[in-house]
PDB file of N, CA and C in Angstrom:
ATOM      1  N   UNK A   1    -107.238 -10.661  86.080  1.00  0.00           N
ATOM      2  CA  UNK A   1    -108.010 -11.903  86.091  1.00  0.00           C
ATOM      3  C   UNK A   1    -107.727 -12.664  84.803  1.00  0.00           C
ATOM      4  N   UNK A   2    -107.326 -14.193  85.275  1.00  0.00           N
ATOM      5  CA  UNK A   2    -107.054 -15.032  83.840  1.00  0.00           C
ATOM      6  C   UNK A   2    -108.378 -15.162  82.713  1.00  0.00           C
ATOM      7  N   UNK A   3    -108.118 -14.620  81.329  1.00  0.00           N
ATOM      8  CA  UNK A   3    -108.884 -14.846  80.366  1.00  0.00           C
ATOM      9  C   UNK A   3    -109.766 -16.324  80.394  1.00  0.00           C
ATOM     10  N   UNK A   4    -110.827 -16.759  80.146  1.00  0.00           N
ATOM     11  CA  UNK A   4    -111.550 -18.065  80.348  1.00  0.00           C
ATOM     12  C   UNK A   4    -111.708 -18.452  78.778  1.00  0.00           C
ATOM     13  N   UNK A   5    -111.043 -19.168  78.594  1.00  0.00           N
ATOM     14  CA  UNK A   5    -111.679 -20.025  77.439  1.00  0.00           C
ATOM     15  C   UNK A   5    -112.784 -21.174  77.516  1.00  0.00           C
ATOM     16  N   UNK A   6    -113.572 -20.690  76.547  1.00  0.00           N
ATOM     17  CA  UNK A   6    -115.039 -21.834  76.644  1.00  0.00           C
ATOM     18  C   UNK A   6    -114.527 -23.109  75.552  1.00  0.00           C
ATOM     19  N   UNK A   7    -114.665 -24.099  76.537  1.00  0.00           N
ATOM     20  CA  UNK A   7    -113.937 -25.581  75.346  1.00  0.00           C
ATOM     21  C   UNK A   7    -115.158 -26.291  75.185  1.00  0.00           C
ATOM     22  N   UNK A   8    -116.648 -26.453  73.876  1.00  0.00           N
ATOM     23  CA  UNK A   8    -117.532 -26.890  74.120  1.00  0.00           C
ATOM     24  C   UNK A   8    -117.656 -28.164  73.176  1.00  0.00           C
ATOM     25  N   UNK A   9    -116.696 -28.501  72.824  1.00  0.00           N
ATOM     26  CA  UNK A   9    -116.627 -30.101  72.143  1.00  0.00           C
ATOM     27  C   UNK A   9    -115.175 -30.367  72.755  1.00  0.00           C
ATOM     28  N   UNK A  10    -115.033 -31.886  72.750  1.00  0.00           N
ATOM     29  CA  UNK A  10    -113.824 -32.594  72.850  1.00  0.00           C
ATOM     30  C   UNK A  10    -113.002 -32.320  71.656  1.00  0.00           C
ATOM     31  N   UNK A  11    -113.103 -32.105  70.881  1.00  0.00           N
ATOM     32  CA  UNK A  11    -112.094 -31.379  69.643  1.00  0.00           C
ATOM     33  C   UNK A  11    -111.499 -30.450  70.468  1.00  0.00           C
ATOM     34  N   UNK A  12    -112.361 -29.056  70.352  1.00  0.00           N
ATOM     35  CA  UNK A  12    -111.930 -28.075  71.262  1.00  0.00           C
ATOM     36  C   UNK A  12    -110.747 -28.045  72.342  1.00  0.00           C
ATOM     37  N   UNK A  13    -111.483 -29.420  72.873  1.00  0.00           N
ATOM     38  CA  UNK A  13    -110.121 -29.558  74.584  1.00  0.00           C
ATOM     39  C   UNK A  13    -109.152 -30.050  74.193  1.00  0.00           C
ATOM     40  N   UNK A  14    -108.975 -31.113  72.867  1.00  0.00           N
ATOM     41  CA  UNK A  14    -107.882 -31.286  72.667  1.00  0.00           C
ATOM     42  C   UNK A  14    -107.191 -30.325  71.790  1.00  0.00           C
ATOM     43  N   UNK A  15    -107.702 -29.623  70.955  1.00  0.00           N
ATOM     44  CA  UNK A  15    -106.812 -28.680  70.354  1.00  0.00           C
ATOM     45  C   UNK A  15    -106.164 -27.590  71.415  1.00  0.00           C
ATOM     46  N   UNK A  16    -106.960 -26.851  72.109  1.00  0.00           N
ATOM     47  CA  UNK A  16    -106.648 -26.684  73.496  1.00  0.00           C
ATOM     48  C   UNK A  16    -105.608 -26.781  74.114  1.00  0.00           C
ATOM     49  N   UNK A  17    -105.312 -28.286  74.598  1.00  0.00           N
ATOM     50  CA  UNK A  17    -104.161 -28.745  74.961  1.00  0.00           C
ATOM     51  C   UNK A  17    -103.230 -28.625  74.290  1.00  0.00           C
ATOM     52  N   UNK A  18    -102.849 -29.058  72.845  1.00  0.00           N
ATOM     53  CA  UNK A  18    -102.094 -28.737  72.230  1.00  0.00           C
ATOM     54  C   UNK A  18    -101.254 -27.511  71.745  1.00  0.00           C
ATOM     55  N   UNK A  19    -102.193 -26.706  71.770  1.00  0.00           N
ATOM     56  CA  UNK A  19    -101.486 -25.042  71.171  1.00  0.00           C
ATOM     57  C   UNK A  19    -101.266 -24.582  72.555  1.00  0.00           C
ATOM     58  N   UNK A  20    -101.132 -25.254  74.033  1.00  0.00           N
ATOM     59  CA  UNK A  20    -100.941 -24.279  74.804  1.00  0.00           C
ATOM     60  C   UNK A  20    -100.198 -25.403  75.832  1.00  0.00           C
ATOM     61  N   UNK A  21     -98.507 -24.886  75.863  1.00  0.00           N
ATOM     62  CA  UNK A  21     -98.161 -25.842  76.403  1.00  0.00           C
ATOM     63  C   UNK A  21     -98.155 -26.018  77.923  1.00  0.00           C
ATOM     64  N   UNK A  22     -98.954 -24.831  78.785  1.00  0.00           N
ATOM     65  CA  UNK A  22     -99.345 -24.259  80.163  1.00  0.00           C
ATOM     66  C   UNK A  22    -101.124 -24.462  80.128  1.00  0.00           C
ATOM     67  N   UNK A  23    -101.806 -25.366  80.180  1.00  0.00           N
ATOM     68  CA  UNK A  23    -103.501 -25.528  80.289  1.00  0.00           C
ATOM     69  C   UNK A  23    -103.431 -25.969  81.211  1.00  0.00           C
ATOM     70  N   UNK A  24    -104.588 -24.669  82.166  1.00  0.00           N
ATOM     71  CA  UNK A  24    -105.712 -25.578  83.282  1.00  0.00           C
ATOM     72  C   UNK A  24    -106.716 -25.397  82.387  1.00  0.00           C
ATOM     73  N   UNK A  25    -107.218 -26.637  82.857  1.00  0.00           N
ATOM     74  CA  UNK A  25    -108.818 -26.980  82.739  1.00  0.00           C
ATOM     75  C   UNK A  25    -109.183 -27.229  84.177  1.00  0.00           C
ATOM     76  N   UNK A  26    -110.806 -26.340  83.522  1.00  0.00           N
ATOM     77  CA  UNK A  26    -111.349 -26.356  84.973  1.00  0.00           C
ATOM     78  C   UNK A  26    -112.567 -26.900  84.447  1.00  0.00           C
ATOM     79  N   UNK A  27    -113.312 -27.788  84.820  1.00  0.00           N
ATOM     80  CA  UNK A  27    -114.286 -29.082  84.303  1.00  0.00           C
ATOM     81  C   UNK A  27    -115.676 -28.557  85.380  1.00  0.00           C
ATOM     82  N   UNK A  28    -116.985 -28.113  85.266  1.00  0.00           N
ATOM     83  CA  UNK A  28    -117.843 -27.823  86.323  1.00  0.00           C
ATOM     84  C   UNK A  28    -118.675 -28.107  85.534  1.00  0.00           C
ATOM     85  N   UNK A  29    -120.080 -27.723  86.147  1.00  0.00           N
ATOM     86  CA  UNK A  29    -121.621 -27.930  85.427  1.00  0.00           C
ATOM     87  C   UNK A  29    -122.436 -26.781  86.405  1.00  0.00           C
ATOM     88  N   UNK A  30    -123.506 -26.165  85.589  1.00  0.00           N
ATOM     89  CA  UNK A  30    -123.908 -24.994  85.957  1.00  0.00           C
ATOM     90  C   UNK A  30    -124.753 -25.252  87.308  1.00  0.00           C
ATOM     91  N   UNK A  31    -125.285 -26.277  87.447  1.00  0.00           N
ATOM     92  CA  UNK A  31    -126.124 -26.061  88.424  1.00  0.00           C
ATOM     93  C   UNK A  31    -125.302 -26.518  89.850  1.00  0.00           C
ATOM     94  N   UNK A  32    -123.913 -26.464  89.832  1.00  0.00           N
ATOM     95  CA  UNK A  32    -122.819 -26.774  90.990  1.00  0.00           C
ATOM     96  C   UNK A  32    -122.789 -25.286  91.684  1.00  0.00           C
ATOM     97  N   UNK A  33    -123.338 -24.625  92.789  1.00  0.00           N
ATOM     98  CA  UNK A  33    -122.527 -23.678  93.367  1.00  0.00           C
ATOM     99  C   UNK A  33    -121.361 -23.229  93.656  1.00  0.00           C
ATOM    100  N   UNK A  34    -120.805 -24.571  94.319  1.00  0.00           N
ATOM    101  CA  UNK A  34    -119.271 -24.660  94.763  1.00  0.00           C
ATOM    102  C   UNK A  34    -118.246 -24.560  93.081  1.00  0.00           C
ATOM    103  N   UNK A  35    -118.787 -24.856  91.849  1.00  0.00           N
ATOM    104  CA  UNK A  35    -118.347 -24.197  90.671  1.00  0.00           C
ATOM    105  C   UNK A  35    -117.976 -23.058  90.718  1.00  0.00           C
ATOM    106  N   UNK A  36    -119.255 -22.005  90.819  1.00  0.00           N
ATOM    107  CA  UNK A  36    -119.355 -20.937  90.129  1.00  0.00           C
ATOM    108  C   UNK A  36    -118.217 -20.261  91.553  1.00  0.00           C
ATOM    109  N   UNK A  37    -117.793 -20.519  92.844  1.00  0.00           N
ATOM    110  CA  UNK A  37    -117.279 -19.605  93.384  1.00  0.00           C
ATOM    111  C   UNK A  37    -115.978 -19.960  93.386  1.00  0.00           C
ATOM    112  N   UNK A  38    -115.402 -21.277  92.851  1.00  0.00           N
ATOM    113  CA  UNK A  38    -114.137 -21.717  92.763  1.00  0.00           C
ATOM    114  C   UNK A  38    -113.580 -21.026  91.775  1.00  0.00           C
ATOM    115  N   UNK A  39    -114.497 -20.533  90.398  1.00  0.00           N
ATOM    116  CA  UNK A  39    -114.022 -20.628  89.278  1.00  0.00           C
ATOM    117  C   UNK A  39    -113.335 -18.610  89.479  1.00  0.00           C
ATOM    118  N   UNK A  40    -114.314 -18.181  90.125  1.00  0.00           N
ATOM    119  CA  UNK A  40    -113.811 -16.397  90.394  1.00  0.00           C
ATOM    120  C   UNK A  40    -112.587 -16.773  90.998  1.00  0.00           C
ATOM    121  N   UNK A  41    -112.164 -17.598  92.022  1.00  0.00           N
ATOM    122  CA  UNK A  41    -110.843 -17.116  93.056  1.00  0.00           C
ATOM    123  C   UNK A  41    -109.733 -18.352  92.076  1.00  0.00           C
ATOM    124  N   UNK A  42    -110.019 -19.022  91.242  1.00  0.00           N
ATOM    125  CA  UNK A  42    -109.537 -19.939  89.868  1.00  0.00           C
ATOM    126  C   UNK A  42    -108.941 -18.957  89.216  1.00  0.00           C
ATOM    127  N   UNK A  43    -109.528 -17.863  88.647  1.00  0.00           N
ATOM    128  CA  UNK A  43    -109.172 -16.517  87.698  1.00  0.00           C
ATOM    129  C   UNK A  43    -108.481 -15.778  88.306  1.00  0.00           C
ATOM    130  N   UNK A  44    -108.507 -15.262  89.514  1.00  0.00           N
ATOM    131  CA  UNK A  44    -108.053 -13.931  90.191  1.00  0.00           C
ATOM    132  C   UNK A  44    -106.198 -15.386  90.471  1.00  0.00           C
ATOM    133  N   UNK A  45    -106.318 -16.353  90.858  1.00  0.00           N
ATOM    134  CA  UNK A  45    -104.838 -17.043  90.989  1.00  0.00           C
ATOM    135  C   UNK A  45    -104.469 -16.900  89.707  1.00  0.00           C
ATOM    136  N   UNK A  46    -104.918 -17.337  88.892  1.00  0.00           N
ATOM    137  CA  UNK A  46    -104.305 -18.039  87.830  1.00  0.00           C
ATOM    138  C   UNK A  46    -103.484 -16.753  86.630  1.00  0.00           C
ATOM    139  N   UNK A  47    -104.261 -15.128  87.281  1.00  0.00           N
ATOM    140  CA  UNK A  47    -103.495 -14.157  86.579  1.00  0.00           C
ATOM    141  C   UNK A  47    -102.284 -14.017  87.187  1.00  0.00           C
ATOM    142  N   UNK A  48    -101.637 -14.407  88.090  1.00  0.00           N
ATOM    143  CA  UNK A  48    -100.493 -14.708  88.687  1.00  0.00           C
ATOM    144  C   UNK A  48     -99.136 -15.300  87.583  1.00  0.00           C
ATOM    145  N   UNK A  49     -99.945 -16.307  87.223  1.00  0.00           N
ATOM    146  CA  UNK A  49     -98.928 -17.359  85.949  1.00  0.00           C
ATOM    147  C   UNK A  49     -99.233 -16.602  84.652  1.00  0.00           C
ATOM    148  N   UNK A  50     -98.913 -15.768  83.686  1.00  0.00           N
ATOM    149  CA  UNK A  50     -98.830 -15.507  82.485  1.00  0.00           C
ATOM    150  C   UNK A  50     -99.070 -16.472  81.278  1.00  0.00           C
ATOM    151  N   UNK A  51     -97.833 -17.542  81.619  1.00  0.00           N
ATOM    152  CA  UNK A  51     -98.235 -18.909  80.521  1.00  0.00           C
ATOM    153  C   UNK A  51     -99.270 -19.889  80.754  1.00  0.00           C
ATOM    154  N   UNK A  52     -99.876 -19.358  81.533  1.00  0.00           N
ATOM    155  CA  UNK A  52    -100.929 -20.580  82.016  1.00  0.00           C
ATOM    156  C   UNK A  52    -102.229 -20.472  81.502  1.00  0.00           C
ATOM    157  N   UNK A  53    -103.089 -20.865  80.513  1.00  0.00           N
ATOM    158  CA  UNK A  53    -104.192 -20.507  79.239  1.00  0.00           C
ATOM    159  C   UNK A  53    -105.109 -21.355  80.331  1.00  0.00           C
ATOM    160  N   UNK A  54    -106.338 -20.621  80.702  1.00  0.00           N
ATOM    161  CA  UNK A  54    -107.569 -21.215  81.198  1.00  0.00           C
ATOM    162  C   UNK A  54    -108.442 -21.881  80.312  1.00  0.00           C
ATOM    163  N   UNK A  55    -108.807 -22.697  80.626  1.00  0.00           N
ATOM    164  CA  UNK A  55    -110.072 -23.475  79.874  1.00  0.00           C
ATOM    165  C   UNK A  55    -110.709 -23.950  80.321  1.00  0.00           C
ATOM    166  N   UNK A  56    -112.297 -23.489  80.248  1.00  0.00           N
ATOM    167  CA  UNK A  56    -113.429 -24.137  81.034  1.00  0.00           C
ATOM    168  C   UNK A  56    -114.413 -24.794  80.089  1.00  0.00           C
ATOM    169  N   UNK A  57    -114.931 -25.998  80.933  1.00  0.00           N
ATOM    170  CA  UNK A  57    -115.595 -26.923  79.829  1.00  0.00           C
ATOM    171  C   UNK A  57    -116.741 -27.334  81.069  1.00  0.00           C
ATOM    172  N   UNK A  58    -118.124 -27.449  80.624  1.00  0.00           N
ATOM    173  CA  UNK A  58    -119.535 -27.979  81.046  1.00  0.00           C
ATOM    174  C   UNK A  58    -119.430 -29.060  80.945  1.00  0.00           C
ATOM    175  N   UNK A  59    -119.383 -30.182  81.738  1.00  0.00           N
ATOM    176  CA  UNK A  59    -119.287 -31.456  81.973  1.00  0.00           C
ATOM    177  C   UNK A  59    -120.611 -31.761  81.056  1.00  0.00           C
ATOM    178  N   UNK A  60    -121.380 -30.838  81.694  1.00  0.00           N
ATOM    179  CA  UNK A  60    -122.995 -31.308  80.759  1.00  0.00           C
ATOM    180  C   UNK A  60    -123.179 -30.904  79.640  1.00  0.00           C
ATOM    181  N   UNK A  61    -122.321 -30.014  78.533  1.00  0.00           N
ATOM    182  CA  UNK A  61    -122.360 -29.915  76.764  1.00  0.00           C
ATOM    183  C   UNK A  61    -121.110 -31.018  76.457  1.00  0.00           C
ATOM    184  N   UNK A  62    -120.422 -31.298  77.079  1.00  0.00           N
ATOM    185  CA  UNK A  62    -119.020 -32.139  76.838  1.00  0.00           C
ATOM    186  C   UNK A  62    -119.300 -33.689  77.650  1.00  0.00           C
ATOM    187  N   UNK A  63    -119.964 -34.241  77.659  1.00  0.00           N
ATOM    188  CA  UNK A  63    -120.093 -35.621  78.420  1.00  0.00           C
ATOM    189  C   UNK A  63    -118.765 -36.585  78.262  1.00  0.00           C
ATOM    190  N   UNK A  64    -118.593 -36.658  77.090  1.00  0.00           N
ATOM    191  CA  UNK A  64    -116.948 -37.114  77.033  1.00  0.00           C
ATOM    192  C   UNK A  64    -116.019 -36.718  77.779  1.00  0.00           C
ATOM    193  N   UNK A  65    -115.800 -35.558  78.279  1.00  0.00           N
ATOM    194  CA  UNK A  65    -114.853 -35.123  79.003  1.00  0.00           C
ATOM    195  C   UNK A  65    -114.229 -35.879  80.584  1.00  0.00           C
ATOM    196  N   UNK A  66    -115.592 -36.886  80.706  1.00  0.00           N
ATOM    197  CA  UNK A  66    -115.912 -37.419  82.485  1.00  0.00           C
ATOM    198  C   UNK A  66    -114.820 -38.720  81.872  1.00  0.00           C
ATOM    199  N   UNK A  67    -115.006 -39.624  81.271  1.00  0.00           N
ATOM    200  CA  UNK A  67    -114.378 -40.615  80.114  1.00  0.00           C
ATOM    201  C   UNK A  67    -112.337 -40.341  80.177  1.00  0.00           C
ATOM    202  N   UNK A  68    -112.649 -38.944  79.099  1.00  0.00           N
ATOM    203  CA  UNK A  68    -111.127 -38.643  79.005  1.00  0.00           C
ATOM    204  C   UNK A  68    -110.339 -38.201  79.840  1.00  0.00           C
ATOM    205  N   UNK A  69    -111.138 -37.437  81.265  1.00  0.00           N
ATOM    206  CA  UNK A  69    -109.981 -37.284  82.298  1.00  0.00           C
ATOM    207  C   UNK A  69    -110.918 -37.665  83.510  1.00  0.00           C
ATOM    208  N   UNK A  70    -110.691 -38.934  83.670  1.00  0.00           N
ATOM    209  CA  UNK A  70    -111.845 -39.535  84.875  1.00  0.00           C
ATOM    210  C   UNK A  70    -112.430 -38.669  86.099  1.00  0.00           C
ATOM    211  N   UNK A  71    -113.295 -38.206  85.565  1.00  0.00           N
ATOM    212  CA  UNK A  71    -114.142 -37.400  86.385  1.00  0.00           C
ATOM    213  C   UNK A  71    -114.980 -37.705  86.936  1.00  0.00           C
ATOM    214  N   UNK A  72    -115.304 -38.047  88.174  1.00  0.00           N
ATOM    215  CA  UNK A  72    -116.188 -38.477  88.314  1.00  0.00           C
ATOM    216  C   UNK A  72    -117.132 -37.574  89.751  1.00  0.00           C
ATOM    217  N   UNK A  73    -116.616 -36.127  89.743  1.00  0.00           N
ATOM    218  CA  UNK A  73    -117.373 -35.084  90.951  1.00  0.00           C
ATOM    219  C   UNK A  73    -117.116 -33.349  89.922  1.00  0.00           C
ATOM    220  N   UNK A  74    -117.492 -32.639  90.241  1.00  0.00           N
ATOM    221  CA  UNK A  74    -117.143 -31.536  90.046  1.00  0.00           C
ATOM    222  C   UNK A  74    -117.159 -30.445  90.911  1.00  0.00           C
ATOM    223  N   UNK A  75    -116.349 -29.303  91.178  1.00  0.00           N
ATOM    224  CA  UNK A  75    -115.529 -28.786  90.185  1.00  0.00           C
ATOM    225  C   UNK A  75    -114.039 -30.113  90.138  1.00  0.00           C
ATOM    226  N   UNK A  76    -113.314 -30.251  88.982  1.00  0.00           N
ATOM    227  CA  UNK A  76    -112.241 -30.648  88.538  1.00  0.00           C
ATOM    228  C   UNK A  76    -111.194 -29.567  88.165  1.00  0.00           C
ATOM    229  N   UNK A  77    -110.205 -29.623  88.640  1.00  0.00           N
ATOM    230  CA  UNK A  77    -109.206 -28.728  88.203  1.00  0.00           C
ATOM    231  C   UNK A  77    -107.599 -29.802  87.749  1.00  0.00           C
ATOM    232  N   UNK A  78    -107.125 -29.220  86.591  1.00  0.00           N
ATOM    233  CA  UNK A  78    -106.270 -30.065  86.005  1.00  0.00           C
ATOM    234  C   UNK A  78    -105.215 -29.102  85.160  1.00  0.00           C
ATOM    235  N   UNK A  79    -103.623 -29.249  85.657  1.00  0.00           N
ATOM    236  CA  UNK A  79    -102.807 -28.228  85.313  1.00  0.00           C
ATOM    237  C   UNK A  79    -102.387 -29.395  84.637  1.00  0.00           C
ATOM    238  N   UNK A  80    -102.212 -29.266  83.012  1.00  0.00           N
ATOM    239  CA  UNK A  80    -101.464 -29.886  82.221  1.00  0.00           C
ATOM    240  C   UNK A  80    -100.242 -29.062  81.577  1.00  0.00           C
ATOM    241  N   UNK A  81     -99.172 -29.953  81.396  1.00  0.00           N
ATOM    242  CA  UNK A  81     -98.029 -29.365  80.899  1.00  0.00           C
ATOM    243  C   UNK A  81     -97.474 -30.229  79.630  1.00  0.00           C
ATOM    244  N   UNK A  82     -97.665 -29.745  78.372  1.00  0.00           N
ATOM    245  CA  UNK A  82     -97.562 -30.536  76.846  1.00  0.00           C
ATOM    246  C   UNK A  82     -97.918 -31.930  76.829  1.00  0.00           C
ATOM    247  N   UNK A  83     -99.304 -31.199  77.451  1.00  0.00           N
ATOM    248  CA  UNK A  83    -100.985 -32.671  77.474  1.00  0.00           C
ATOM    249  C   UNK A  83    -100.441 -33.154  78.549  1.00  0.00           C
ATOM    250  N   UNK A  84     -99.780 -33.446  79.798  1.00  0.00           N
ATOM    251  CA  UNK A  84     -99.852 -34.414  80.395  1.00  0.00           C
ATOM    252  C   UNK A  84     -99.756 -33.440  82.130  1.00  0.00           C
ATOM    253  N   UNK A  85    -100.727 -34.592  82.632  1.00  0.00           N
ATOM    254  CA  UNK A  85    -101.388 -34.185  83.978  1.00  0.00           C
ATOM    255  C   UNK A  85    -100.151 -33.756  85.103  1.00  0.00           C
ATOM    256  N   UNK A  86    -100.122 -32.576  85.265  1.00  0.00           N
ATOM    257  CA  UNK A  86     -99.259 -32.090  86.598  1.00  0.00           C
ATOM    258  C   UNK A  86     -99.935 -32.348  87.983  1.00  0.00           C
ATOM    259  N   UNK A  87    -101.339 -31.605  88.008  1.00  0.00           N
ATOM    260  CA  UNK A  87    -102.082 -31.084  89.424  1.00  0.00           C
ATOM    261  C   UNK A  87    -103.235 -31.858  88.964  1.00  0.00           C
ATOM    262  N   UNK A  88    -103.635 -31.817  89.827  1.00  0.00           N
ATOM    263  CA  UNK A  88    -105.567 -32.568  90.297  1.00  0.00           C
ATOM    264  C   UNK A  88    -106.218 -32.170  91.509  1.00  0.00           C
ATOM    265  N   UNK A  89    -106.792 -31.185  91.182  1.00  0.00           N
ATOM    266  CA  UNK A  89    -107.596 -30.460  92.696  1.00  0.00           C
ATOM    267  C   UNK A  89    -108.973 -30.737  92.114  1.00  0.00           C
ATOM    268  N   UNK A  90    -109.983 -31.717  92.957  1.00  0.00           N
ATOM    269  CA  UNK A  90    -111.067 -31.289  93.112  1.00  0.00           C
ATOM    270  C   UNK A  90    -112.157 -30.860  93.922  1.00  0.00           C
ATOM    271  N   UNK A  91    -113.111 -31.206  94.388  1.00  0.00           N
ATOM    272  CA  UNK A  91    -114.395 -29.811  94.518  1.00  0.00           C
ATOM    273  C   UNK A  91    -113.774 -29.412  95.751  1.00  0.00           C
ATOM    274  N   UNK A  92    -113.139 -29.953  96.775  1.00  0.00           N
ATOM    275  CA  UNK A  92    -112.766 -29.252  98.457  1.00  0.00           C
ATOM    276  C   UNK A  92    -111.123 -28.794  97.844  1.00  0.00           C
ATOM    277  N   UNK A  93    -110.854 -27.705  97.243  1.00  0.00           N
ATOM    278  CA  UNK A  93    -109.883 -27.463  96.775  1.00  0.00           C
ATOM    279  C   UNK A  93    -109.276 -26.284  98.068  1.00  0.00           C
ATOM    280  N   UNK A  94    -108.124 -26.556  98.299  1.00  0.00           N
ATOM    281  CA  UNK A  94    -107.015 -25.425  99.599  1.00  0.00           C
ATOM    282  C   UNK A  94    -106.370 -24.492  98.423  1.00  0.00           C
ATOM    283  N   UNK A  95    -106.932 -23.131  98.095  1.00  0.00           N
ATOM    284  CA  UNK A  95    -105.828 -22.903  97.327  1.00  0.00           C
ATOM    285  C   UNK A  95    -104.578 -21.968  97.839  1.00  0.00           C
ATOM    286  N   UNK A  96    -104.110 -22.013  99.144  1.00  0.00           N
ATOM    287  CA  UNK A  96    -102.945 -21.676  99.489  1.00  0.00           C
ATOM    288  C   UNK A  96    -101.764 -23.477  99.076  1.00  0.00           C
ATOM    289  N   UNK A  97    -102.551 -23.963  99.129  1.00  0.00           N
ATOM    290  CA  UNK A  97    -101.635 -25.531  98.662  1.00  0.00           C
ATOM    291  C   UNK A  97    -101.932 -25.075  97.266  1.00  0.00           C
ATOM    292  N   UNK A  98    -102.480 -25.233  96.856  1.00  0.00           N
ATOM    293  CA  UNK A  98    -102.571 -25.228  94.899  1.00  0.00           C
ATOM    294  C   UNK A  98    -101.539 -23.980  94.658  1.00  0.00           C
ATOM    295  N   UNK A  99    -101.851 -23.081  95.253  1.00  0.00           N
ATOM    296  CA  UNK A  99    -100.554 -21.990  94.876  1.00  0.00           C
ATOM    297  C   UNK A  99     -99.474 -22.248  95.161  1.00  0.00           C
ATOM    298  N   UNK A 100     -98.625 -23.324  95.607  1.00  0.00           N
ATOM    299  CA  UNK A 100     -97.495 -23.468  96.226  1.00  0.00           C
ATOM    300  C   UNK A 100     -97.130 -24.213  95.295  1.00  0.00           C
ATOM    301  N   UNK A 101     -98.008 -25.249  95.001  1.00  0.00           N
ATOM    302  CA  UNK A 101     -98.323 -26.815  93.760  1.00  0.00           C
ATOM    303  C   UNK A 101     -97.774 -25.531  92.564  1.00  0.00           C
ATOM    304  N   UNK A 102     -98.801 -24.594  92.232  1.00  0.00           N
ATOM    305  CA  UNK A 102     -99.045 -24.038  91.136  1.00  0.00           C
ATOM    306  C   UNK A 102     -97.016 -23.160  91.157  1.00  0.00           C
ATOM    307  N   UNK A 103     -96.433 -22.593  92.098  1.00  0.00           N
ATOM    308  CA  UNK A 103     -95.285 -21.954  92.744  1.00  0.00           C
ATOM    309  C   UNK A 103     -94.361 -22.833  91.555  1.00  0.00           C
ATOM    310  N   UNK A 104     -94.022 -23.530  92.433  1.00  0.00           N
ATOM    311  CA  UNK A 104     -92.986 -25.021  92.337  1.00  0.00           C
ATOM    312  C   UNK A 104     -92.744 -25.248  90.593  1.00  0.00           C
ATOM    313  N   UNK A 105     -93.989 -25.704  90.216  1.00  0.00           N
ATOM    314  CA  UNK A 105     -94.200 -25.973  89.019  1.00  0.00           C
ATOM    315  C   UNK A 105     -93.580 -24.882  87.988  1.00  0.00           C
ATOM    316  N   UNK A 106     -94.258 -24.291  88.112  1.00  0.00           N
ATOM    317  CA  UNK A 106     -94.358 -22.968  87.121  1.00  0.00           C
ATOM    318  C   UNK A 106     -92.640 -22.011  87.615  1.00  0.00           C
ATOM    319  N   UNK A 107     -92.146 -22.632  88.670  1.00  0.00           N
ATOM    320  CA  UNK A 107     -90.744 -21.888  88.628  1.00  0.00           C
ATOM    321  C   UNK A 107     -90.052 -22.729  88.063  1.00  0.00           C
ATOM    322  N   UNK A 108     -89.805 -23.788  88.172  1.00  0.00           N
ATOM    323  CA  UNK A 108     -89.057 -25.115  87.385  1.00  0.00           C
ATOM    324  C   UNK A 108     -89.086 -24.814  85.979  1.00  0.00           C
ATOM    325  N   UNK A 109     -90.273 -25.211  85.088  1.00  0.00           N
ATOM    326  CA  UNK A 109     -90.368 -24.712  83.923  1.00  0.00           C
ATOM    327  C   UNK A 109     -90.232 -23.610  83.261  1.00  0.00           C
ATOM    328  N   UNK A 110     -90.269 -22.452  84.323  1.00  0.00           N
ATOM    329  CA  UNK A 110     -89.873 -20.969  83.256  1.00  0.00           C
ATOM    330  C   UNK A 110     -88.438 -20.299  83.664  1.00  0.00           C
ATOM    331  N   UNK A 111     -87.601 -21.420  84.347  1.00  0.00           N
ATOM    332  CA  UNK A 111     -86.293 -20.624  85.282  1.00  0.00           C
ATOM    333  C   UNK A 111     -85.192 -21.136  84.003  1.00  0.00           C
TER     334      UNK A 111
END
């Protein structure tokens, strides 16, 4: 299961981004259900990719975050590759498509 990093200021997410040139962010708020069960089968994929650094951020301690990557539902999911947006899955997420998305990607860049 992919390690979760907690990103609880916008500093955070951007340093974040930076030291890791493989970031999902996964953007939720606690009182979302459809969060909390995306984010288990989020972890169990995402140990699949090695270079790929998780980061989860509370829409509701981070309010900026809706601003810097237009958010405007949650869950948000966002595969960045040296800061800049690859994937965008949100809350009705297929993840046999995101794994294929996630496939593609991640063979290109590490082949």
């Amino acid at each position: 299961m992919e390690k979760l990093n907690e990103l609880t200021t916008l500093k955070m997410v951007e340093e974040f981004l930076e030291n890791n040139e493989f970031s999902f962010l996964y953007i939720s708020r606690p009182e979302c259900s459809t969060c909390h069960a995306i984010l288990y089968k989020l972890r169990e994929l995402l140990g699949h990719y090695p270079l790929i650094h998780l980061g989860h951020i509370d829409a509701n301690k981070v309010e900026e975050v809706a601003e810097k990557f237009l958010v405007f539902t949650v869950p948000i999911m966002l595969l960045m590759i040296d800061q800049k947006e690859y994937i965008r899955e949100d809350r009705f997420v297929r993840f046999d498509r995101l794994k294929k998305k996630l496939d593609q990607i991640y063979d290109m860049y590490t082949r």
